[in-house]
Protein backbone atom coordinates (compact mmCIF):
# COMPACT_ATOMS: atom_id res chain seq x y z
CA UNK A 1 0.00 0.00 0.00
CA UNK A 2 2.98 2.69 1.30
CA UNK A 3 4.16 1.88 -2.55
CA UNK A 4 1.47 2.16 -4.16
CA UNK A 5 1.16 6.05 -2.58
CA UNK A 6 5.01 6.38 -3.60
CA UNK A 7 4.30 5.57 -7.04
CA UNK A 8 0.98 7.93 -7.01
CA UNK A 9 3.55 10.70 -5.11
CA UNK A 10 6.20 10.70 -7.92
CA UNK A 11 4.22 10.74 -10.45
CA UNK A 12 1.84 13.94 -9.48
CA UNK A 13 5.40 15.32 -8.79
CA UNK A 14 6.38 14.89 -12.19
CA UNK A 15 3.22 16.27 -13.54
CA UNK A 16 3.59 19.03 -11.49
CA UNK A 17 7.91 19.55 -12.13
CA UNK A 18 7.07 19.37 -15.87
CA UNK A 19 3.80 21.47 -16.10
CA UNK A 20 5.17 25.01 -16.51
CA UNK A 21 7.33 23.60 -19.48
CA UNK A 22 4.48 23.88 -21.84
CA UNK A 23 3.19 27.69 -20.07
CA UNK A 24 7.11 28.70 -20.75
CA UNK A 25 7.16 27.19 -24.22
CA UNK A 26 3.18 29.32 -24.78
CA UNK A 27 5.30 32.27 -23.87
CA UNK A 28 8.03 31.95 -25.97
CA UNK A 29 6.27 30.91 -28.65
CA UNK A 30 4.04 34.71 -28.58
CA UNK A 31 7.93 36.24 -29.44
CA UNK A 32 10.39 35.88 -32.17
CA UNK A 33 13.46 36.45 -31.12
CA UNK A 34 16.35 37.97 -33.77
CA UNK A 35 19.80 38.77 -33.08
CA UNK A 36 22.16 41.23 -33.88
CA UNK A 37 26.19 40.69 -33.77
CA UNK A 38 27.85 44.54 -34.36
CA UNK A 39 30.89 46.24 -33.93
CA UNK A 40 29.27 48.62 -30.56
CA UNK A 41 33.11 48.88 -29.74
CA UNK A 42 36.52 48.70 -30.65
CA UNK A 43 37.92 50.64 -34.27
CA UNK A 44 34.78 50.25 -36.29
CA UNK A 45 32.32 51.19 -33.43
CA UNK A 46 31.12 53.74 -35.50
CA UNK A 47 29.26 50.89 -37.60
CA UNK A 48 27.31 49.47 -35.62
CA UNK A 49 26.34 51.39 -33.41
CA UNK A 50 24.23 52.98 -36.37
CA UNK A 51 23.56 49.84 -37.93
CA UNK A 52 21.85 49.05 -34.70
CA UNK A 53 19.77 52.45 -33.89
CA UNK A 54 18.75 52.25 -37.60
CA UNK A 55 17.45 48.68 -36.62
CA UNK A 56 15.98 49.62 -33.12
CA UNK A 57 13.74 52.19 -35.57
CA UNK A 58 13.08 49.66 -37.88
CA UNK A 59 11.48 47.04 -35.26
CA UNK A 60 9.48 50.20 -34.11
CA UNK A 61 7.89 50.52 -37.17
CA UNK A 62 7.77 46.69 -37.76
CA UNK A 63 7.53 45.44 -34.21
CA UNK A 64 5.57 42.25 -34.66
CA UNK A 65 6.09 39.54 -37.77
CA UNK A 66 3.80 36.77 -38.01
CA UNK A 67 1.19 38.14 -35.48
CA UNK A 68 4.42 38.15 -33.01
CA UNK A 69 6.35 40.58 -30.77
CA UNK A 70 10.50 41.02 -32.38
CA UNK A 71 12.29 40.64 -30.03
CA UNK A 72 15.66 42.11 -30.66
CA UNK A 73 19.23 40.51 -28.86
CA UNK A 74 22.23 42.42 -29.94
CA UNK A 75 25.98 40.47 -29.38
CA UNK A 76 29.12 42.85 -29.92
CA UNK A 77 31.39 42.02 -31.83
CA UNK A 78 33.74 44.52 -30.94
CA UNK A 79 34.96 45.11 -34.10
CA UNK A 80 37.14 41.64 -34.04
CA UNK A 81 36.89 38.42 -35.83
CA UNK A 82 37.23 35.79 -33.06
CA UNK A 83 34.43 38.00 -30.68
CA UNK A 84 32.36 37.87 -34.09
CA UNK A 85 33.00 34.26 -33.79
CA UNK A 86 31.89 33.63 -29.96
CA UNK A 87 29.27 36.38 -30.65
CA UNK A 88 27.46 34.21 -33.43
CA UNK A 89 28.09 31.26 -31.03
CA UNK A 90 25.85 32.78 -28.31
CA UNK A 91 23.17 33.75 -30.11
CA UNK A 92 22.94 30.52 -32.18
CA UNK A 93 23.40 28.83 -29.02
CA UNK A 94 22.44 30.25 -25.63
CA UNK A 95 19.79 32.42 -27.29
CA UNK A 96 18.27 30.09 -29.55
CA UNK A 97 17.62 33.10 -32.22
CA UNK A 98 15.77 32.44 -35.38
CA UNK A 99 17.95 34.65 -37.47
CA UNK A 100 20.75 37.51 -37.13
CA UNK A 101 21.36 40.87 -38.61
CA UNK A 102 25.35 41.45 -38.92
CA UNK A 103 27.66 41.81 -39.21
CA UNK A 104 29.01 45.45 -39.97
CA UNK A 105 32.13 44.68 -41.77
CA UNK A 106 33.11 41.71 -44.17
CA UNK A 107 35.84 40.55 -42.33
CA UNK A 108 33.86 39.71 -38.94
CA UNK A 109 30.56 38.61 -40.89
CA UNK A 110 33.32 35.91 -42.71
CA UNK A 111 34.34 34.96 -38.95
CA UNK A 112 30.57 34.38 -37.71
CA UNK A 113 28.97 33.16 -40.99
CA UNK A 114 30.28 29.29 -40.55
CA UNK A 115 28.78 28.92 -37.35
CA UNK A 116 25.48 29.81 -38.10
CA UNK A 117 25.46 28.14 -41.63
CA UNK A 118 26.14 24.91 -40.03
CA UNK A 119 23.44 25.46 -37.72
CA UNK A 120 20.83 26.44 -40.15
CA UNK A 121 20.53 30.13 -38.73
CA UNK A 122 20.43 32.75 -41.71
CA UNK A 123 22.79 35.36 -41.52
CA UNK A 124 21.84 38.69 -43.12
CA UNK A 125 24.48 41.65 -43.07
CA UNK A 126 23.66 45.35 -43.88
CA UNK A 127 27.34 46.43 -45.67
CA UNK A 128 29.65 43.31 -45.85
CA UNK A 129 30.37 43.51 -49.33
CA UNK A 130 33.50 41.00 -49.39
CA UNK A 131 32.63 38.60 -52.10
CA UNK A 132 33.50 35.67 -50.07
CA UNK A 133 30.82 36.70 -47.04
CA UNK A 134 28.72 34.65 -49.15
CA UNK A 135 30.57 32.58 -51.36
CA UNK A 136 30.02 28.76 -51.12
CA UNK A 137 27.65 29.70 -48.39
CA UNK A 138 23.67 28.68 -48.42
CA UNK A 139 22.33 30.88 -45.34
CA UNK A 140 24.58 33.98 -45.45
CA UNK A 141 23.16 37.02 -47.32
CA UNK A 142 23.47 40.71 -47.84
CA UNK A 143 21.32 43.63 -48.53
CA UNK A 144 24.37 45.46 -50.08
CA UNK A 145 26.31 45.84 -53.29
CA UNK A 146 29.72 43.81 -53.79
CA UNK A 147 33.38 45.13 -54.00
CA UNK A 148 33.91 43.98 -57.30
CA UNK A 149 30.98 46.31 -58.40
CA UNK A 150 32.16 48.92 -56.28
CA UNK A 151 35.60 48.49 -57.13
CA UNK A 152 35.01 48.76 -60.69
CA UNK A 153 32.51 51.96 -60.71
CA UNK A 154 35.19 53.81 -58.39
CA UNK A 155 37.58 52.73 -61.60
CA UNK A 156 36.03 54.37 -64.00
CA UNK A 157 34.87 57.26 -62.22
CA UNK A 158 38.28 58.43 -61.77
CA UNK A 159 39.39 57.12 -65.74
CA UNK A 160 36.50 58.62 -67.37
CA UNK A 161 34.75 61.16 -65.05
CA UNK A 162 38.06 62.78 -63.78
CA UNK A 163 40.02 61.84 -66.53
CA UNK A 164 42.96 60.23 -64.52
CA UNK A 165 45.58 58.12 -65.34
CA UNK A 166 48.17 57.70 -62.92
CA UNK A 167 46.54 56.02 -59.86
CA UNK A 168 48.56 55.29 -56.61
CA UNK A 169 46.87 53.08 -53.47
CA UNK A 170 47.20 53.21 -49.82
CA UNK A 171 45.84 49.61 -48.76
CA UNK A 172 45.08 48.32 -45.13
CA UNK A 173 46.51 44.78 -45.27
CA UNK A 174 44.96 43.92 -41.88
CA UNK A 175 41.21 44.02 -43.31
CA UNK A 176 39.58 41.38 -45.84
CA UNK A 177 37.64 44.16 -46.92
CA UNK A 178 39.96 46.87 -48.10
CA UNK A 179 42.05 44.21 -49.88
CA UNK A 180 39.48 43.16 -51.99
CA UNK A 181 38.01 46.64 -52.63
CA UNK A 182 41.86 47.80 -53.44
CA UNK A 183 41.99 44.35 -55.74
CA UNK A 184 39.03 45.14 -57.84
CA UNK A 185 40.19 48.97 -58.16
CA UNK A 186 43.29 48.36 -60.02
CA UNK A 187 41.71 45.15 -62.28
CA UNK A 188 39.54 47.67 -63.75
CA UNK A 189 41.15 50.90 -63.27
CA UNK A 190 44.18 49.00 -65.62
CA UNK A 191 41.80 47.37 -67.83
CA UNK A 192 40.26 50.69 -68.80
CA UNK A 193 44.07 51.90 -69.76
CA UNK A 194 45.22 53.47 -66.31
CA UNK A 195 48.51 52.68 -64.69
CA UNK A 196 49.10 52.06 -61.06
CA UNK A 197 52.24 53.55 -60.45
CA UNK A 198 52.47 52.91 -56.40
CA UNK A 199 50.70 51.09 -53.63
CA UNK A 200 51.65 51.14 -50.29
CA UNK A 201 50.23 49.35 -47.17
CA UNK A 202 49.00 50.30 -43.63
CA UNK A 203 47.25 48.30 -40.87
CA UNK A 204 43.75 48.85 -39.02
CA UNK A 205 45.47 50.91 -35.88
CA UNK A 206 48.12 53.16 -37.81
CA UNK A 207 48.28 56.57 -36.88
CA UNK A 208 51.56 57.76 -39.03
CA UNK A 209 51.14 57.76 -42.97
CA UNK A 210 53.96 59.63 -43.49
CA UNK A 211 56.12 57.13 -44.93
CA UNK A 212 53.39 55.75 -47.41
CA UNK A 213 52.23 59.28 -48.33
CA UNK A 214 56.55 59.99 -49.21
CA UNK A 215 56.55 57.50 -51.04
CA UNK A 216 53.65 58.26 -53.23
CA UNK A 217 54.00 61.46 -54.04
CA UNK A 218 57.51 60.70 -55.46
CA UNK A 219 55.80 59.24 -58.19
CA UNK A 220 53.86 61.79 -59.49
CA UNK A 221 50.23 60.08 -59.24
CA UNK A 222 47.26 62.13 -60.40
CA UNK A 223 44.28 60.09 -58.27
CA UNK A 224 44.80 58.50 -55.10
CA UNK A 225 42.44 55.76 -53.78
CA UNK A 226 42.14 54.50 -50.39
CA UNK A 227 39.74 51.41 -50.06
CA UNK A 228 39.80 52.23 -45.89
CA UNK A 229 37.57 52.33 -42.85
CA UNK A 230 37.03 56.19 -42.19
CA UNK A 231 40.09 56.66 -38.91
CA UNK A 232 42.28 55.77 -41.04
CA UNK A 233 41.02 57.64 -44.19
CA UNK A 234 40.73 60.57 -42.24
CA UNK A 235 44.12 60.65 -40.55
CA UNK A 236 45.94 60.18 -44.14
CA UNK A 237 44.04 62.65 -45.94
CA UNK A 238 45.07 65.36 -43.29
CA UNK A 239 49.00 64.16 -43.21
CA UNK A 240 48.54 64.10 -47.57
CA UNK A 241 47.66 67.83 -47.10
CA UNK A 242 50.35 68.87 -44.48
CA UNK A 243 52.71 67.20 -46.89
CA UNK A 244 51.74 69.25 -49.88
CA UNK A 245 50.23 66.17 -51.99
CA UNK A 246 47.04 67.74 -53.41
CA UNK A 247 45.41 65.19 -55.65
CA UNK A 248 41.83 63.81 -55.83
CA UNK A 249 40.99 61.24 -53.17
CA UNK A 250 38.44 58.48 -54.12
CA UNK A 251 37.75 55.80 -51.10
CA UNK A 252 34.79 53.01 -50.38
CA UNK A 253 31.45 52.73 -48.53
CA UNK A 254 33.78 51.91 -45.49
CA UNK A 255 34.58 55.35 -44.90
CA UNK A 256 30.85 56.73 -45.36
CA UNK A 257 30.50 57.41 -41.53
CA UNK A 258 30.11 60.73 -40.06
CA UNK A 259 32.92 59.69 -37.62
CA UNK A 260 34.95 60.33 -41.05
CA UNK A 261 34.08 64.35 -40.70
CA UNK A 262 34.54 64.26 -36.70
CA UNK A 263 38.17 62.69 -36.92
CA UNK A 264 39.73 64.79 -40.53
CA UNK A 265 37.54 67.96 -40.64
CA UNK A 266 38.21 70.28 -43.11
CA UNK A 267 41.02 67.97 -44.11
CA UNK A 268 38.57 65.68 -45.60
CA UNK A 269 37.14 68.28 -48.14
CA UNK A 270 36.96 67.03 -51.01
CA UNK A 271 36.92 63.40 -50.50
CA UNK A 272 35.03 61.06 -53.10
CA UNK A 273 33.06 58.06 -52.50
CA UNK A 274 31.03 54.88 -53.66
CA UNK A 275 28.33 54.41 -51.16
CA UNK A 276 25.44 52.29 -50.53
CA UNK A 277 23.07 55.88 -49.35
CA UNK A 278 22.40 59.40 -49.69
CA UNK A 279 19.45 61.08 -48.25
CA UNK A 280 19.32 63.53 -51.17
CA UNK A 281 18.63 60.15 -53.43
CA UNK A 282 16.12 57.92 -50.92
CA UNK A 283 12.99 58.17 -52.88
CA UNK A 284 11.14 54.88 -51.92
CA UNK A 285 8.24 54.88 -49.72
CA UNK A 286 10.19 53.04 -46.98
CA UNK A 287 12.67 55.69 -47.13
CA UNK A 288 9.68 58.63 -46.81
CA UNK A 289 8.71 56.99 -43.39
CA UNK A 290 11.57 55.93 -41.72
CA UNK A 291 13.96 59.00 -42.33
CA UNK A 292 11.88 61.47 -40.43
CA UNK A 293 10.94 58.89 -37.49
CA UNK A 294 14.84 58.24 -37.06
CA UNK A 295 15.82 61.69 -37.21
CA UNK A 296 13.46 62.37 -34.40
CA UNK A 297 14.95 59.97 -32.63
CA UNK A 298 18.70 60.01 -33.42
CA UNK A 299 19.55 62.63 -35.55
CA UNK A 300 20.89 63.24 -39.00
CA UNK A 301 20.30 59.98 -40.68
CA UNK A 302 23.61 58.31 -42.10
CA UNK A 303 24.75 55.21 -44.58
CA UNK A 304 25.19 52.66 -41.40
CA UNK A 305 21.57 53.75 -40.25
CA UNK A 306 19.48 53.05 -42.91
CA UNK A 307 21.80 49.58 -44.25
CA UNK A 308 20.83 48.24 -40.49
CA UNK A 309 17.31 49.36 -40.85
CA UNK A 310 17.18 47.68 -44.49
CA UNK A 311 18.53 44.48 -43.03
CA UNK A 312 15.74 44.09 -40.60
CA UNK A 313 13.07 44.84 -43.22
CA UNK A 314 14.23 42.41 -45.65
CA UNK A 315 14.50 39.66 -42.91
CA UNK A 316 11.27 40.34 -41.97
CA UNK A 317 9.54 40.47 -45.66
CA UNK A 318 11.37 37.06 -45.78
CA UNK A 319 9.59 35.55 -42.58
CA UNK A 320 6.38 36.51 -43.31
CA UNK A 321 6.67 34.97 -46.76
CA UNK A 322 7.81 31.90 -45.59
CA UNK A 323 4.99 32.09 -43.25
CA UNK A 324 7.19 30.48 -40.67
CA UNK A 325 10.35 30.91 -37.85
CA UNK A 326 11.61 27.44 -39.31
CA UNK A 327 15.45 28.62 -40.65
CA UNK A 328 15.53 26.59 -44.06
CA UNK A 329 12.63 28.40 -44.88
CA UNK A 330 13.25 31.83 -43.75
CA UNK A 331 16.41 30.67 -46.54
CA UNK A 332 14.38 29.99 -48.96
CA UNK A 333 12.09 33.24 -48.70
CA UNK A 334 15.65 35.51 -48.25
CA UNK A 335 16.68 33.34 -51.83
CA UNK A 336 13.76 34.64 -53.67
CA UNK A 337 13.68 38.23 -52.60
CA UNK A 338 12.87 40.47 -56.01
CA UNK A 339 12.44 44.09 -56.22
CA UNK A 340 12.32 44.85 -52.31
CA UNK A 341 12.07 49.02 -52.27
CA UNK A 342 14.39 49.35 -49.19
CA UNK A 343 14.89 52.59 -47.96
CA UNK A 344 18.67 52.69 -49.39
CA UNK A 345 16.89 51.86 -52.99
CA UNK A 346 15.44 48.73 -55.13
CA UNK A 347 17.56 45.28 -54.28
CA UNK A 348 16.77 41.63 -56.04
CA UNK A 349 18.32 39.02 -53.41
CA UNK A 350 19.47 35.47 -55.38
CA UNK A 351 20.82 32.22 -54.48
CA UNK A 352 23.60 32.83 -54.57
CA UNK A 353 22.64 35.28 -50.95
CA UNK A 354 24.33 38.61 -53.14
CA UNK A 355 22.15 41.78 -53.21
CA UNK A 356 21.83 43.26 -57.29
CA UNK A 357 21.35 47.27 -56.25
CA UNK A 358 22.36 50.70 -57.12
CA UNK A 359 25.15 52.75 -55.63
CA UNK A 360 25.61 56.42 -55.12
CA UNK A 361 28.62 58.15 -55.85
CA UNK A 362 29.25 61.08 -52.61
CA UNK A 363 31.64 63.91 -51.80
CA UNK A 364 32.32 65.60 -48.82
CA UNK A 365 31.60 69.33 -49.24
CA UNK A 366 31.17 71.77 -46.58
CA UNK A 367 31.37 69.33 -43.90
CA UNK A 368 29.34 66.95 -44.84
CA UNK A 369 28.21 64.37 -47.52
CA UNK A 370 26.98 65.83 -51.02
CA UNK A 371 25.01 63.16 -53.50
CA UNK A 372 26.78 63.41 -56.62
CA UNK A 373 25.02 60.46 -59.03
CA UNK A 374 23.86 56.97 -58.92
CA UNK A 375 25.23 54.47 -60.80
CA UNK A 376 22.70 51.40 -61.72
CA UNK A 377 23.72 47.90 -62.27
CA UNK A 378 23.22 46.32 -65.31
CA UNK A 379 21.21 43.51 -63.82
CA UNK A 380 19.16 46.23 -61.63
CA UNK A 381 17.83 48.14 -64.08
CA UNK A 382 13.79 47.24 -64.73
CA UNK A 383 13.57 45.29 -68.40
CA UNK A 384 12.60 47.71 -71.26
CA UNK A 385 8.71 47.71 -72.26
CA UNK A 386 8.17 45.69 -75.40
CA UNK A 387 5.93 48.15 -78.19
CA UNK A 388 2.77 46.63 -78.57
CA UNK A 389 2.40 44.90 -81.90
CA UNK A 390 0.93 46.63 -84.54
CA UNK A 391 -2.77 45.50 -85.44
CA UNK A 392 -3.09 44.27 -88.93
């Protein structure tokens, strides 16, 4: 009899040890949870810390997906690729997230991105435009142009829109990202007739360009290009000027940051840029809504901002479409994104997880940045209308 109660005992304690399971899982299940892996600190802080206010703004217009409350967890990366690595890690892991937004820079997105693709957790970044982010990969995508776009319209705008010829390159060898960019620069920049005559290298961190910048303008160049983040573009423009080399600058999207103005000020002046957004060219309806609600709430809108924001609206097109949190399918729906009017402009995701956009050509005039032009790829442009056949 006593045994028979000890049975009856353990098992009402077992109903009652495993009854708030299914109350927990109810909860959970009224939330979908996406995370965020940025550079909030360390040399590229700058980047995410507007990729994530221009997501925080994003979820406020778009806070629930699926009937659901976002919830938002943000990892930082701080700006390294092994803390990318554990920050992926965590959120794959301890925070069970059904997708992530990041990160800011190619090099650190390339350091995450295996993690999550072998756990079946898509991966969107805002501005990692490395080529190999996604390359051989089937759940890491982008909502940006590539380098070897970028590259090659930075080419010919200083071949055929300046007219140079003589291009020298100041390279920093410690970032995926500015090699590839530099890379792409001189394929084309050659190809259209142009010489390189001198490339130098620095490293994320420098602070002296003096010996790169000597070198340089000993051979005569008439166009200089620096494929940097914005420190370090800043701190050589200003040491360029002290040292009397006055030449057109051209750099990449990596040095579209208002941080860029803070550190070179007036020294900047001047500088020209391919870039992913300029407010003077955001047109969409997306664009119309969410640039006055984050400029109430954070200021001047920048590039970093709005590629964050643009990130979280694509990812969340791509859930409802798949009508489900499941990760192959949220793949699936990211795979088959066409003609998504993001706030930064019109983007086609494929397959193959690259974004086919537009990019905007900027300078930096009276401290701060001027839209110039934008510059279509072929494969973005809408097909022509057909004439209507003639009636017999």
């Amino acid at each position: 009899m006593k045994m028979r109660h000890l049975v009856v005992a353990l098992l009402v304690l077992g109903l009652a040890v495993s009854m708030p399971a299914p109350a927990f899982s109810q909860a959970k299940s009224d939330t979908i949870k996406i995370g965020a892996f940025l550079p909030m600190t360390g040399g590229v802080a700058a980047y995410g810390q507007g990729s994530w206010q221009g997501i925080q703004v994003a979820r406020d217009m778009k806070p629930t997906i699926l009937g659901k409350k976002v919830e938002l967890v943000l990892a930082d990366d701080k700006s390294d690729k092994i803390e990318a690595a554990n920050a992926v890690t965590r959120l794959v892991e301890k925070e069970k997230v059904v997708a992530i937004i990041g990160s800011s820079i190619s090099g650190n997105t390339m350091a995450g991105g295996p993690i999550a693709e072998k756990a079946g957790v898509p991966i969107i970044s805002p501005t990692a435009t490395n080529p190999l982010v996604t390359q051989g990969k089937k759940y890491i995508f982008r909502v940006c142009f590539i380098d070897p776009f970028q590259g090659e319209m930075a080419a010919k705008y200083a071949y055929e829109t300046l007219k140079k010829r003589k291009a020298a390159l100041i390279i920093d060898k410690a970032q995926d990202y500015c090699v590839g960019l530099a890379d792409f620069f001189e394929k084309s920049f050659t190809k259209l007739g142009g010489q390189i005559v001198a490339k130098t290298y620095c490293q994320t961190g420098d602070k002296d360009f003096t010996a790169q910048l000597s070198a340089i303008k000993a051979k005569n160049p008439d166009v200089l290009y620096m494929p940097n983040y914005y420190t370090e573009v800043a701190l050589a423009m200003k040491q360029a000027k002290d040292l009397g080399l006055n030449l057109p600058v051209l750099s990449g999207d990596g040095a579209q940051d208002k941080a860029l103005i803070d550190i070179g000020k007036q020294y900047v002046e001047g500088l020209m840029l391919t870039g992913h957004f300029e407010k003077a060219a955001a047109n969409t309806d997306l664009a119309k809504k969410f640039i006055p609600l984050y400029e109430k709430k954070f200021g001047k809108v920048g590039t970093f901002d709005v590629m964050g924001a643009d990130a979280y609206f694509v990812l969340a097109d791509a859930i409802e479409r798949a009508k489900s949190t499941d990760g192959a399918k949220i793949r699936a729906a990211l795979a088959s994104t066409k003609n998504f009017k993001g706030i930064s402009g019109t983007m086609t995701i494929g397959e193959d997880g690259n974004a086919i956009k537009s990019l905007v050509i900027v300078q930096v005039r009276g401290g701060d940045f001027k839209y110039v032009a934008t510059v279509e790829p072929a494969g973005a442009k809408p097909e022509p209308k057909k004439a209507a056949p003639k009636k017999k």
